[in-house]
C-alpha atoms as a PDB file:
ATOM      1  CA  UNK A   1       0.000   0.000   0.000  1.00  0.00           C
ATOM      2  CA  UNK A   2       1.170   3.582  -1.169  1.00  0.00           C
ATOM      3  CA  UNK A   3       0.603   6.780   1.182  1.00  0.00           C
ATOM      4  CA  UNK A   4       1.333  10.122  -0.504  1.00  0.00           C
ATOM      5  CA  UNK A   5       4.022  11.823   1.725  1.00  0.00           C
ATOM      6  CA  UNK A   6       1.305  14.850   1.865  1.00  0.00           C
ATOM      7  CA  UNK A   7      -1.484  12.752   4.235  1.00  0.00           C
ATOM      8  CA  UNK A   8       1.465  11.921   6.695  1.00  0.00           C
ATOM      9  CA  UNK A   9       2.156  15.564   7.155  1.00  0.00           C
ATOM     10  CA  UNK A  10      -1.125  16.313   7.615  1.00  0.00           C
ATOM     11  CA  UNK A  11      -1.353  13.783  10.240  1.00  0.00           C
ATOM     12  CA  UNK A  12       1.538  14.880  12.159  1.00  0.00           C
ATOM     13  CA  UNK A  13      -0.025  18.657  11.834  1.00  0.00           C
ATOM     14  CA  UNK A  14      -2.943  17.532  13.613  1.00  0.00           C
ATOM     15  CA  UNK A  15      -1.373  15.794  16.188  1.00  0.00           C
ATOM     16  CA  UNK A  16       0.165  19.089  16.827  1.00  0.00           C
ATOM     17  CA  UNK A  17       3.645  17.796  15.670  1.00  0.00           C
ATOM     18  CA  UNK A  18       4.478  20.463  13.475  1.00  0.00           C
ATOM     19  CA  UNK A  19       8.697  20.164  14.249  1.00  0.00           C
ATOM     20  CA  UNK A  20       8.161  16.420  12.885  1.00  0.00           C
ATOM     21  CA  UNK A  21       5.875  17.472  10.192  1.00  0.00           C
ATOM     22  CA  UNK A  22       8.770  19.903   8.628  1.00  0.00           C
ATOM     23  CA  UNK A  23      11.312  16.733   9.264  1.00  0.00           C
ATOM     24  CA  UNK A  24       9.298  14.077   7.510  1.00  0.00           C
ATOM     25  CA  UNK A  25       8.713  16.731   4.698  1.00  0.00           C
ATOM     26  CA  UNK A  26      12.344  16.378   3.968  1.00  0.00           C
ATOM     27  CA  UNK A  27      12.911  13.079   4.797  1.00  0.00           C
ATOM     28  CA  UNK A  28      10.043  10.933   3.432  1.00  0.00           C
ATOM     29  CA  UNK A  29       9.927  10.126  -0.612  1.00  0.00           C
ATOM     30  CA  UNK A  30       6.621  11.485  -2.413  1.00  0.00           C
ATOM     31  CA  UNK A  31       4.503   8.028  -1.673  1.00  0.00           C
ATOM     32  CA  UNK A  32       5.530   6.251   1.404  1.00  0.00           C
ATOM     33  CA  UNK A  33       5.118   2.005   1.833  1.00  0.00           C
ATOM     34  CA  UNK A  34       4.245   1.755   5.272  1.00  0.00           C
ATOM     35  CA  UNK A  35       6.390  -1.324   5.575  1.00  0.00           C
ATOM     36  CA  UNK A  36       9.230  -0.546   3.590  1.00  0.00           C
ATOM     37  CA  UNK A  37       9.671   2.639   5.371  1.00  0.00           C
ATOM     38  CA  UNK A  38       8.548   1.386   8.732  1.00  0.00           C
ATOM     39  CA  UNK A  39      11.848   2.647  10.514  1.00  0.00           C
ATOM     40  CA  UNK A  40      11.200   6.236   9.182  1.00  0.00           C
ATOM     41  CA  UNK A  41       7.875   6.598  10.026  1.00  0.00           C
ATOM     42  CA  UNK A  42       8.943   5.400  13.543  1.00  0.00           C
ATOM     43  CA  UNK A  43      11.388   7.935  13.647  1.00  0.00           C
ATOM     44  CA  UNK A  44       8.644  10.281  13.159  1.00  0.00           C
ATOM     45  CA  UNK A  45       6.443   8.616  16.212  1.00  0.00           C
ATOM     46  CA  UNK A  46       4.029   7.106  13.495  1.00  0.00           C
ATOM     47  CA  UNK A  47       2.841   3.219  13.819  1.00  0.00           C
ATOM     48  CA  UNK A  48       2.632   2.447  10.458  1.00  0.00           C
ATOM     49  CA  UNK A  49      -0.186   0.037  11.679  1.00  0.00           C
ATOM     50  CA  UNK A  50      -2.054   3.027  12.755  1.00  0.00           C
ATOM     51  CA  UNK A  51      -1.948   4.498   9.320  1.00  0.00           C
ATOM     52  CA  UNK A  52      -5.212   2.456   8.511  1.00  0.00           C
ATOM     53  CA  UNK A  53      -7.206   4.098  11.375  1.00  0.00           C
ATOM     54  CA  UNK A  54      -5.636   7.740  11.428  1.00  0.00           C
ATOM     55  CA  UNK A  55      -6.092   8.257   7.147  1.00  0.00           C
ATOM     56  CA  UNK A  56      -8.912   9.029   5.579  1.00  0.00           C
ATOM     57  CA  UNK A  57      -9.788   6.734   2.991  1.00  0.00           C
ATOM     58  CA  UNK A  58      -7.067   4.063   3.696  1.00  0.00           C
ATOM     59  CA  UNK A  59      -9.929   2.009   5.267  1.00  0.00           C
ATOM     60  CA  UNK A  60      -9.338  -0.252   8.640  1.00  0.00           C
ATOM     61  CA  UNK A  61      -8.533  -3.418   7.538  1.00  0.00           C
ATOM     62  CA  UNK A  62      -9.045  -6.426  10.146  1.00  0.00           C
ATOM     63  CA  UNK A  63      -8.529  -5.831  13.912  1.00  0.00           C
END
């Protein structure tokens, strides 16, 4: 599954992690694999499992 970079930032905005938000602007490619990039998004305080609740329109899948 592909995230655009974009709905990650937005995330972190809302969370009121606007320091990380400016980080993972630089840091993350354009569309982000939650998997493949697990360690980044970590870096940024993101589960990538809790992509599929926090994103509009990625769905919740199972659990």
């Amino acid at each position: 599954m592909q995230i655009d970079k974009s709905q990650i930032i937005d995330l972190l905005k809302s969370q009121g992690k606007d320091d990380r938000a400016d980080e993972a602007q630089s840091e993350l490619p354009d569309t982000v694999d939650p998997e493949q990039h697990a360690d980044l998004l970590a870096k940024f305080g993101i589960n990538p499992q809790d992509l599929l609740g926090k994103i509009p329109g990625l769905g919740g899948f199972g659990g």
